[in-house]
C-alpha atoms as a PDB file:
ATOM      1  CA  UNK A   1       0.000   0.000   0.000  1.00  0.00           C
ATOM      2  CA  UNK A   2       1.763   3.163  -0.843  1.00  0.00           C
ATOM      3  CA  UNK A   3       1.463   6.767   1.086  1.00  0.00           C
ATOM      4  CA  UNK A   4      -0.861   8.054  -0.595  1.00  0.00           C
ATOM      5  CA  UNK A   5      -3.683   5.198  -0.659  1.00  0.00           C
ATOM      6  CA  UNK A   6      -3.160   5.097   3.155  1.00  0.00           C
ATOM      7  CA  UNK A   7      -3.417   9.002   3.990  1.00  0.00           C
ATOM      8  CA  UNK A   8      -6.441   8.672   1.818  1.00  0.00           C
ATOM      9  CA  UNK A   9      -8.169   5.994   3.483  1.00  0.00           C
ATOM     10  CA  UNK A  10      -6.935   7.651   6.865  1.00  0.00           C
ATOM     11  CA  UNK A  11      -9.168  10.593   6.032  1.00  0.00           C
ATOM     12  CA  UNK A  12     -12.015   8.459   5.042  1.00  0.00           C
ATOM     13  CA  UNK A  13     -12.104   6.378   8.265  1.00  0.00           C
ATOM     14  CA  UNK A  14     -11.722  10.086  10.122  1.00  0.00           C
ATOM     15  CA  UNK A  15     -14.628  11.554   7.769  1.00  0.00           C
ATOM     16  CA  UNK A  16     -16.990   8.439   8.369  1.00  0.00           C
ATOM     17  CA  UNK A  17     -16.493   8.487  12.341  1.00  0.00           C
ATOM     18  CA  UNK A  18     -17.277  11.765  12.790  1.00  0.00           C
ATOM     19  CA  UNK A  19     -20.474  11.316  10.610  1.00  0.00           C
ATOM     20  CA  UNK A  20     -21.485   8.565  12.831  1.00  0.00           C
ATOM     21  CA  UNK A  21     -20.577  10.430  16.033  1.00  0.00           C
ATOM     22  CA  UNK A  22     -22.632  13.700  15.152  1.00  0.00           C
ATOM     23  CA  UNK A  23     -25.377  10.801  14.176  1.00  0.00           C
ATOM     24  CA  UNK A  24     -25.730   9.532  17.236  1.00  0.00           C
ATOM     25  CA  UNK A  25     -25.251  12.525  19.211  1.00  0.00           C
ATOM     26  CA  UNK A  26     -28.357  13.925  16.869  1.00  0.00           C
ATOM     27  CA  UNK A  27     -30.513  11.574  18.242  1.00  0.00           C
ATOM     28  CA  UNK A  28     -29.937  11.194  21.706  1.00  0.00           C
ATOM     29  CA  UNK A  29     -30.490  15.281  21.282  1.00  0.00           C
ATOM     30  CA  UNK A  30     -33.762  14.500  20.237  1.00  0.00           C
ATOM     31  CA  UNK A  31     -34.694  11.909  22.433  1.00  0.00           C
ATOM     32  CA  UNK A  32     -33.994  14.518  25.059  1.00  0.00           C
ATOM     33  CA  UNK A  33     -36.561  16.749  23.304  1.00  0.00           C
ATOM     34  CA  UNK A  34     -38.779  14.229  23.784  1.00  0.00           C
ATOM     35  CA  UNK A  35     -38.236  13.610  27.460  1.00  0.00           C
ATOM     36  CA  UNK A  36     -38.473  17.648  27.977  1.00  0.00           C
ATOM     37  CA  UNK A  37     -41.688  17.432  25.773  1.00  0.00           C
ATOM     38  CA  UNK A  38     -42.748  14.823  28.610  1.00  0.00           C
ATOM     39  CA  UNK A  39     -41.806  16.988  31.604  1.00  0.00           C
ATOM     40  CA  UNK A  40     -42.910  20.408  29.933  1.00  0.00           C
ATOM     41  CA  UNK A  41     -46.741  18.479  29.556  1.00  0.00           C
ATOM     42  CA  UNK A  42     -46.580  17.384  33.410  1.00  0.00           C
ATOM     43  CA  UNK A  43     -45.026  20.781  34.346  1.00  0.00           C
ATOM     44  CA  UNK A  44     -48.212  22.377  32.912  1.00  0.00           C
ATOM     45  CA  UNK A  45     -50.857  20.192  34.243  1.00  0.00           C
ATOM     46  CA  UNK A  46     -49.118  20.884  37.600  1.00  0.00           C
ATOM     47  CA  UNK A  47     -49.424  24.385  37.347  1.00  0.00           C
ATOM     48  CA  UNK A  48     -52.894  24.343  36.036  1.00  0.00           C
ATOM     49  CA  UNK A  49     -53.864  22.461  39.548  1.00  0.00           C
ATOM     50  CA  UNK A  50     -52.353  24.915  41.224  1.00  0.00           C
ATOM     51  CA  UNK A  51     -54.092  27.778  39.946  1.00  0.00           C
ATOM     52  CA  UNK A  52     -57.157  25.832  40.617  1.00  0.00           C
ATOM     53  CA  UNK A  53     -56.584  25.767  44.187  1.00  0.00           C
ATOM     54  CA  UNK A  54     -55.227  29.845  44.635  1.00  0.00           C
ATOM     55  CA  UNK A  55     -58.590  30.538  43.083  1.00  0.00           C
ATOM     56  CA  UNK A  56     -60.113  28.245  45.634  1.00  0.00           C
ATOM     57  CA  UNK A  57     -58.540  29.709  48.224  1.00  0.00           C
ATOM     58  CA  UNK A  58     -59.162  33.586  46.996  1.00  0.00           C
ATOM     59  CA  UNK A  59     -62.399  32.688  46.778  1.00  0.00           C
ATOM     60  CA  UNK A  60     -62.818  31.252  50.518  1.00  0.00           C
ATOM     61  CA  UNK A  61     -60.626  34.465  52.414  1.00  0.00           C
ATOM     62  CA  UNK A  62     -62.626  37.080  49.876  1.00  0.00           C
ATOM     63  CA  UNK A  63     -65.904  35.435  50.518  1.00  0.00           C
ATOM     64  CA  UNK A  64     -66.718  37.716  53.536  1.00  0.00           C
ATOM     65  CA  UNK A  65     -70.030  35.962  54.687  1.00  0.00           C
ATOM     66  CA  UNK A  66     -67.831  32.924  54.819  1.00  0.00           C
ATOM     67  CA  UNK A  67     -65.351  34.632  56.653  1.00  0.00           C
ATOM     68  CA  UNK A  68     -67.254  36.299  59.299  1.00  0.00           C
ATOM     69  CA  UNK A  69     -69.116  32.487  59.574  1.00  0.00           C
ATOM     70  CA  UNK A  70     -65.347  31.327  60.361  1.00  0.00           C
ATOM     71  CA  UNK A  71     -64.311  34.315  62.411  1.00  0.00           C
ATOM     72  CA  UNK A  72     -67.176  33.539  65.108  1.00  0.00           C
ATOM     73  CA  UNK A  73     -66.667  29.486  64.891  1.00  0.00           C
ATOM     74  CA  UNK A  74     -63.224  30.735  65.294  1.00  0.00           C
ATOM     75  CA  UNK A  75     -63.991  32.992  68.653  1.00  0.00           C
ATOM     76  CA  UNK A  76     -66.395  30.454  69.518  1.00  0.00           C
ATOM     77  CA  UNK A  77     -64.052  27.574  69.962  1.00  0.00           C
ATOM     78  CA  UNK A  78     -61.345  29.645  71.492  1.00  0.00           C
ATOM     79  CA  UNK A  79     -64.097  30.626  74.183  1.00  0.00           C
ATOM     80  CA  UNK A  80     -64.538  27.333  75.478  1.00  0.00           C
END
């Protein structure tokens, strides 16, 4: 094999693995994506219950009959 066959096919092999590295790091990539995809989804529906229960909650301290209602059970039990 002379010099220039081998340098040749020493640039091919070179070429080819870094074609198949950037290949594989591609798709772990977008398996990632997916995964965030996945956790973005959850993260959402998460927050969505959340907000569900602060408007619950506004709802209960602004409710003023409510309140009074809970400020006299409130005195009451503290009384005995």
């Amino acid at each position: 094999m002379n010099p220039f066959s081998m340098t040749v096919l020493i640039v091919l092999i070179v070429a080819v693995a870094k074609v198949m590295s950037r290949r594989y790091q591609s798709l772990g990539q977008q398996q990632d994506r997916t995964v965030q995809s996945a956790d973005a989804i959850r993260a959402q529906d998460e927050i969505r219950q959340l907000k569900d229960r602060v408007a619950v909650l506004e709802r209960v301290v602004t409710d003023n009959h409510g309140s009074l209602g809970l400020d006299r059970e409130i005195e009451r039990l503290r009384d005995r």
